[in-house]
N, C-alpha and C. Protein backbone atom coordinates (compact mmCIF):
# COMPACT_ATOMS: atom_id res chain seq x y z
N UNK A 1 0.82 -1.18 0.00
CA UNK A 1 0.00 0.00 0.00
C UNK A 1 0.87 1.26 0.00
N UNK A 2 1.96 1.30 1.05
CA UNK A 2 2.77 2.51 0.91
C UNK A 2 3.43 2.79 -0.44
N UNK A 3 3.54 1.71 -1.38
CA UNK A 3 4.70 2.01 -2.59
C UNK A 3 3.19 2.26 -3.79
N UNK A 4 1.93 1.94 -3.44
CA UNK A 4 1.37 2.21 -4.57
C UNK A 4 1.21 4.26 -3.91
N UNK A 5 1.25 4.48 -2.55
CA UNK A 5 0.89 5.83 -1.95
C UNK A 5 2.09 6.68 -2.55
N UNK A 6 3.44 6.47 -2.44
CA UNK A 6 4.52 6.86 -3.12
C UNK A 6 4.46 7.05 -4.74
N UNK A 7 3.96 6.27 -5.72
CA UNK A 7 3.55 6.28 -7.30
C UNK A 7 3.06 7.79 -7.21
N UNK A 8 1.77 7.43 -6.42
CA UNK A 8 0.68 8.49 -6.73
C UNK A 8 0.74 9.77 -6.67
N UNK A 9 1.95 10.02 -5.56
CA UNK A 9 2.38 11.29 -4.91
C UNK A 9 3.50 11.95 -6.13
N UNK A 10 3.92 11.12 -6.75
CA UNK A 10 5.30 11.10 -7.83
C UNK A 10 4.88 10.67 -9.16
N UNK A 11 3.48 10.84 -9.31
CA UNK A 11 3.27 10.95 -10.82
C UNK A 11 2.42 12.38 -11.21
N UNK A 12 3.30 12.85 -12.32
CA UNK A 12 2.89 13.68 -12.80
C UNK A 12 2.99 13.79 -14.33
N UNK A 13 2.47 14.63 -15.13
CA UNK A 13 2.25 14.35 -16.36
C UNK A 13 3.45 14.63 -17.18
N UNK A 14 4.30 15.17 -16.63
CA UNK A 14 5.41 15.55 -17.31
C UNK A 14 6.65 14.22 -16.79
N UNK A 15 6.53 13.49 -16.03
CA UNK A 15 6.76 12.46 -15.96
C UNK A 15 6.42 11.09 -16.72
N UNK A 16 5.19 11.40 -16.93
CA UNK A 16 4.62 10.35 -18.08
C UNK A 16 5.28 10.46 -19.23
N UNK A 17 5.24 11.80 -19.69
CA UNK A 17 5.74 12.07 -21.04
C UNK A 17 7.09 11.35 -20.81
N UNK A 18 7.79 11.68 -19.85
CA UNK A 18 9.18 11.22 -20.24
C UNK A 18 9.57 9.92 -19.98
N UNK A 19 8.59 9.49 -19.41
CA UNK A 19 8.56 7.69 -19.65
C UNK A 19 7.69 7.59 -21.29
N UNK A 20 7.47 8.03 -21.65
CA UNK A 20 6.50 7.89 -22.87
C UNK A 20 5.47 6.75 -22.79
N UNK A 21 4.62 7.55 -22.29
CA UNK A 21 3.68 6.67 -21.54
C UNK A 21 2.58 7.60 -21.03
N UNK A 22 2.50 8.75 -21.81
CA UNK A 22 1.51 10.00 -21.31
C UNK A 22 0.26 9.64 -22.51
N UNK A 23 -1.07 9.55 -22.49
CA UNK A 23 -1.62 9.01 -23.41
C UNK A 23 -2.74 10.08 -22.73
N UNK A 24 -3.30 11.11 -23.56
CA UNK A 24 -4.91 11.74 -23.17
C UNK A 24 -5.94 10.94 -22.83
N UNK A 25 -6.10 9.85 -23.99
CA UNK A 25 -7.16 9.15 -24.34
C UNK A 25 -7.16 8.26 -22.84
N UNK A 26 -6.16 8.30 -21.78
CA UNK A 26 -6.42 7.65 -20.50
C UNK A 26 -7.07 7.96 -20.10
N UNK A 27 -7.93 9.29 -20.19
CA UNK A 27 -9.10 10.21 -19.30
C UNK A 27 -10.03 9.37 -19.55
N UNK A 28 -11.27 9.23 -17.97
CA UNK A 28 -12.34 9.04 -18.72
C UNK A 28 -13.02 9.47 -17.92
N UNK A 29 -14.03 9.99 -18.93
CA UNK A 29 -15.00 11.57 -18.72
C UNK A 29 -15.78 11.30 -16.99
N UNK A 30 -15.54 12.03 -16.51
CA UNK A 30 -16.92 11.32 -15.44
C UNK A 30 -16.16 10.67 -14.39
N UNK A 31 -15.12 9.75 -14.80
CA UNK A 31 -14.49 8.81 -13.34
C UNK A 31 -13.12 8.80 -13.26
N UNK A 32 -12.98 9.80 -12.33
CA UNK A 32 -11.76 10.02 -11.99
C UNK A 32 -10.80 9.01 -11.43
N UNK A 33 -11.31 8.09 -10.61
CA UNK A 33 -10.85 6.77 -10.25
C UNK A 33 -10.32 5.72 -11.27
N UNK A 34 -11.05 5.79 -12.24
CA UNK A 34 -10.75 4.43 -13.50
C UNK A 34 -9.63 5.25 -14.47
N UNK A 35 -9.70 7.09 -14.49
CA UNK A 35 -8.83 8.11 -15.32
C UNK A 35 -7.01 7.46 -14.23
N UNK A 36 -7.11 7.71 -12.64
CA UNK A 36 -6.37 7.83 -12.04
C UNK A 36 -5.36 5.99 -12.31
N UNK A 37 -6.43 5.02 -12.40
CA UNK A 37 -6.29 3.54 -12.55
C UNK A 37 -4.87 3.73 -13.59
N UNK A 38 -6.01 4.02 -14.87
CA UNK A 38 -5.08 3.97 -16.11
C UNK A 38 -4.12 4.72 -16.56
N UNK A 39 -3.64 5.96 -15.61
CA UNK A 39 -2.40 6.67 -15.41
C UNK A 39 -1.45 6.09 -14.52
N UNK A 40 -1.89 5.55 -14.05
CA UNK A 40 -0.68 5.00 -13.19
C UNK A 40 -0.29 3.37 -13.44
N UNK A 41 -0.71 3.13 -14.15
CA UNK A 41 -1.01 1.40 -14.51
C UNK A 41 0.23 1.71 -15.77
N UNK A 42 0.43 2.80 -16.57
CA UNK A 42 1.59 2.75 -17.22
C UNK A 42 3.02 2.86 -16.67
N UNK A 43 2.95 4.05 -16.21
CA UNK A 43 4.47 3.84 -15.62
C UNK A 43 4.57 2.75 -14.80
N UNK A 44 4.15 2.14 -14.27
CA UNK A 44 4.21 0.59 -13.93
C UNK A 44 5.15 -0.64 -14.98
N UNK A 45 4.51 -0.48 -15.93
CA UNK A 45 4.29 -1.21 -16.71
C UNK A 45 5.37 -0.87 -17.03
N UNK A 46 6.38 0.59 -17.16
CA UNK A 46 7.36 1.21 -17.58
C UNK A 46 8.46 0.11 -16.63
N UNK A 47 8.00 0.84 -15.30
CA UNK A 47 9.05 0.15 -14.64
C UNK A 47 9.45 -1.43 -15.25
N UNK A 48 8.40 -1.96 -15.24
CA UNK A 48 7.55 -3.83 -15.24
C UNK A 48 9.16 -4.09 -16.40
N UNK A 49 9.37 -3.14 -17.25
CA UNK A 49 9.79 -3.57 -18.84
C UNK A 49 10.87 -3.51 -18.65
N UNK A 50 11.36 -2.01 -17.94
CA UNK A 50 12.66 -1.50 -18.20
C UNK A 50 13.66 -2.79 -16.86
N UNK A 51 13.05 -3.16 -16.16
CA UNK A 51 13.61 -3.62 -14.59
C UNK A 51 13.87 -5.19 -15.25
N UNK A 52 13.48 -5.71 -16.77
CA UNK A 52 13.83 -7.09 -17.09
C UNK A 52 14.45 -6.68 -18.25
N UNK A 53 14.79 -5.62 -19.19
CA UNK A 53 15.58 -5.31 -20.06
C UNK A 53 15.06 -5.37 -21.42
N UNK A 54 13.36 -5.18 -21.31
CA UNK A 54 13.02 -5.84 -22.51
C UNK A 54 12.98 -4.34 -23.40
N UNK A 55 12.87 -4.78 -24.44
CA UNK A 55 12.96 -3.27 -25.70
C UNK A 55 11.45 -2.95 -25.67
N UNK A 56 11.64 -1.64 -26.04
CA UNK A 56 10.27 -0.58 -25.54
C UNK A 56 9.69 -0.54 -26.79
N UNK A 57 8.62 -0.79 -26.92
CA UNK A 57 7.32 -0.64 -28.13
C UNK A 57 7.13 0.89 -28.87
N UNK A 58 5.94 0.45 -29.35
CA UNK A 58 6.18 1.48 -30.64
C UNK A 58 4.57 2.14 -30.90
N UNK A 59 3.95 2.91 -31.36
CA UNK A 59 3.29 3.27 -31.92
C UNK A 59 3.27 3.74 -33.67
N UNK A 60 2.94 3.26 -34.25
CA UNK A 60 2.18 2.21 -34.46
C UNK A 60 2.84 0.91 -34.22
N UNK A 61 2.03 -0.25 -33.82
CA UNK A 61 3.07 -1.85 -32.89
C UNK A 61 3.99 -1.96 -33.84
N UNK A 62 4.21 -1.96 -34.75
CA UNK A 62 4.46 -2.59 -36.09
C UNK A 62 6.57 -1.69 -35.80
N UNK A 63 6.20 -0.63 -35.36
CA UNK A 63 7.43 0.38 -35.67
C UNK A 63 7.26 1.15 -36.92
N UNK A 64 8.33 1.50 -37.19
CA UNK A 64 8.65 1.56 -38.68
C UNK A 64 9.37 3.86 -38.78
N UNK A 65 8.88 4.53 -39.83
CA UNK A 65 10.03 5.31 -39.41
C UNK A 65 9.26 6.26 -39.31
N UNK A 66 7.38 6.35 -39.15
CA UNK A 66 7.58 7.50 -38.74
C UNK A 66 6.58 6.87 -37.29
N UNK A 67 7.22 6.05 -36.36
CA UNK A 67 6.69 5.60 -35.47
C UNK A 67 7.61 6.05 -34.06
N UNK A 68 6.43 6.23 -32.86
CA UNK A 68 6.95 6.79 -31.66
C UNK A 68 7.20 5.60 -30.67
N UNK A 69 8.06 6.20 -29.90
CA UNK A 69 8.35 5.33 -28.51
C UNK A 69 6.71 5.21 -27.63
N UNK A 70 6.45 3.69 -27.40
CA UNK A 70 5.68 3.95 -25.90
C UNK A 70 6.67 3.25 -25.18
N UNK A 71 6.72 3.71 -23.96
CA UNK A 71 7.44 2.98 -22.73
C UNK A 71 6.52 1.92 -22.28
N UNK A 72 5.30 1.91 -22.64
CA UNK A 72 4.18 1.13 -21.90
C UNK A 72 3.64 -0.21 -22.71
N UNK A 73 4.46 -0.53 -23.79
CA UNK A 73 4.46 -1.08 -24.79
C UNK A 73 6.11 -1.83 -24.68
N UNK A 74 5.97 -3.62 -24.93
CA UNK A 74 6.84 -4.26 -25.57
C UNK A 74 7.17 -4.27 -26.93
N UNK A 75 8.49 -4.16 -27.44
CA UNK A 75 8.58 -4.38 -28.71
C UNK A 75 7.90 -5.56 -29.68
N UNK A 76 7.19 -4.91 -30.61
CA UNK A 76 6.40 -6.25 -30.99
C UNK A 76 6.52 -7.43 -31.33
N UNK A 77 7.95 -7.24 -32.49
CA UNK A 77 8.54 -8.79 -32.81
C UNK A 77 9.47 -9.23 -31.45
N UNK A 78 9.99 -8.53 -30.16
CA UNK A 78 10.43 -9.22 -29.42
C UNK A 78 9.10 -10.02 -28.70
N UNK A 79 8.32 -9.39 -28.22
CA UNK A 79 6.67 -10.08 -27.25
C UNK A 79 6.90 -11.10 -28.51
N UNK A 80 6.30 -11.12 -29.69
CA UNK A 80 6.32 -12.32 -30.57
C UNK A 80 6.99 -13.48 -30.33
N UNK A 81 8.46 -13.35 -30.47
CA UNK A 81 8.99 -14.25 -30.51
C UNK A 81 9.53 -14.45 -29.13
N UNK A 82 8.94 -14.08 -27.98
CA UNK A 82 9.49 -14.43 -26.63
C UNK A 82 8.53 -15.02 -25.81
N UNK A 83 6.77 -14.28 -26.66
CA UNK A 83 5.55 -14.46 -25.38
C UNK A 83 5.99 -13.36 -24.07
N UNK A 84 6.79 -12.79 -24.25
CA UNK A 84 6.67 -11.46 -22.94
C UNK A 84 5.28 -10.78 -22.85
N UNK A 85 5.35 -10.30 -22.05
CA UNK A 85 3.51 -9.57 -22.03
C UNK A 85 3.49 -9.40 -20.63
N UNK A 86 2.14 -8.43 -20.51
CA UNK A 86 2.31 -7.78 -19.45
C UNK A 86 1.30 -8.44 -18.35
N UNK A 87 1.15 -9.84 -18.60
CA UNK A 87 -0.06 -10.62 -17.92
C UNK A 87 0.11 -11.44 -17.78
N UNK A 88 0.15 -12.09 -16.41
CA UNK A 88 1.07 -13.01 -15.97
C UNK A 88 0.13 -14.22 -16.31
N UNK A 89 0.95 -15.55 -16.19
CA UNK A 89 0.18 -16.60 -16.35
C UNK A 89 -0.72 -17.17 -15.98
N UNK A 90 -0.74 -16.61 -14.74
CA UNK A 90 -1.67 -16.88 -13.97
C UNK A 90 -2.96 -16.62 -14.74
N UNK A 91 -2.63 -15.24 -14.81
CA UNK A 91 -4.54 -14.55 -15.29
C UNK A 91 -4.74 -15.05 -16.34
N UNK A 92 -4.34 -15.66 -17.10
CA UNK A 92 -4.72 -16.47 -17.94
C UNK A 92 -4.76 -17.58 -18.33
N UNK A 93 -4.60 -18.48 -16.96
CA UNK A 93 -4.04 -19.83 -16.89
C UNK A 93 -3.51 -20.91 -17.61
N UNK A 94 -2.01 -20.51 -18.34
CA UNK A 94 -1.33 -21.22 -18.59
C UNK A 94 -0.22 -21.27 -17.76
N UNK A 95 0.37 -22.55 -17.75
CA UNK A 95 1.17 -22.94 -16.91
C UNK A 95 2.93 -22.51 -17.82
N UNK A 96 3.56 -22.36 -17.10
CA UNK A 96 5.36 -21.80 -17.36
C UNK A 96 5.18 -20.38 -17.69
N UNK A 97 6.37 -19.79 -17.88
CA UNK A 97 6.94 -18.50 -18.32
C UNK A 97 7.52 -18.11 -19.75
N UNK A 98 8.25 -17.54 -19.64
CA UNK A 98 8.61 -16.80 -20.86
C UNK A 98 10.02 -17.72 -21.49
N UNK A 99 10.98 -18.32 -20.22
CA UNK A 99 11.45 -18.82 -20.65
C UNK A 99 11.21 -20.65 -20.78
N UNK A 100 10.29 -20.67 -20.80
CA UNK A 100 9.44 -22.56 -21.14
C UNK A 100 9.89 -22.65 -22.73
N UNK A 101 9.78 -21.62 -23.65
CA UNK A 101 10.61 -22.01 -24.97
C UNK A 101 9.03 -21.99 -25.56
N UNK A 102 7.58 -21.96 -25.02
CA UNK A 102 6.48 -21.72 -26.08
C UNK A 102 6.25 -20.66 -26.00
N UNK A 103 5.69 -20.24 -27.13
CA UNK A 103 5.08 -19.04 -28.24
C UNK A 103 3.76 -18.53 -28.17
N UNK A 104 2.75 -17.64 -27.75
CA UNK A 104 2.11 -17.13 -28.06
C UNK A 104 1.39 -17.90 -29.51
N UNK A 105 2.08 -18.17 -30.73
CA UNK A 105 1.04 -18.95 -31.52
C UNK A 105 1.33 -20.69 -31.13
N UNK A 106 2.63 -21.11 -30.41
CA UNK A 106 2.46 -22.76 -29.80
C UNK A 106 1.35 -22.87 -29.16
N UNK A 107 0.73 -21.81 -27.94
CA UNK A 107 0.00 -22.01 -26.82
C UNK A 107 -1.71 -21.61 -27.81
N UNK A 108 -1.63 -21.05 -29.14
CA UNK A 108 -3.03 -20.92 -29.22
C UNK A 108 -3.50 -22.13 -29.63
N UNK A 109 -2.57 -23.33 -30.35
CA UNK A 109 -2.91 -24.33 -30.68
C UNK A 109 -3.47 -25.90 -29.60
């Protein structure tokens, strides 16, 4: 509870930006609670990426050259070919990790 009280106190929007991870479209009209959820659920996710070394995503997913950094985003052909993602196995109950050696298209089969 204290380290999500610490986030909250130490996020600000000019912080987002520089995690690239500031997105408008996080607002939502009316509920400040679900607006506050999905602002802080990125730089998380920042940390989540940068703290295992994985390469930072893209807008549009794809990359390409006139495409931006998200921090809140895995690189796409790395998630591809690794199954990294930001949802653990649990919540979706498959069993192993990232390094079990299956794929995102092994496990849809």
């Amino acid at each position: 509870m204290l380290r999500y009280l610490v986030m909250v106190a130490a996020y600000s929007e000019a912080a987002a930006r520089a995690l690239h991870c500031w997105f408008s479209v996080d607002r939502v009209a009316r509920d400040a609670e679900t607006t506050a959820w999905k602002r802080l659920a990125r730089p998380r996710q920042v940390q989540w990426r940068e703290v295992r070394g994985y390469p930072i995503g893209a807008h549009p997913h794809a990359g390409g050259d006139h495409s931006k950094p998200v921090g809140s985003r895995l690189a796409l052909k790395f998630a591809m070919e690794t199954g990294a993602n930001f949802v653990s196995f649990l919540a979706i109950g498959v069993d192993g990790d990232p390094g079990s050696g299956l794929t995102w298209s092994s496990r849809a089969h």
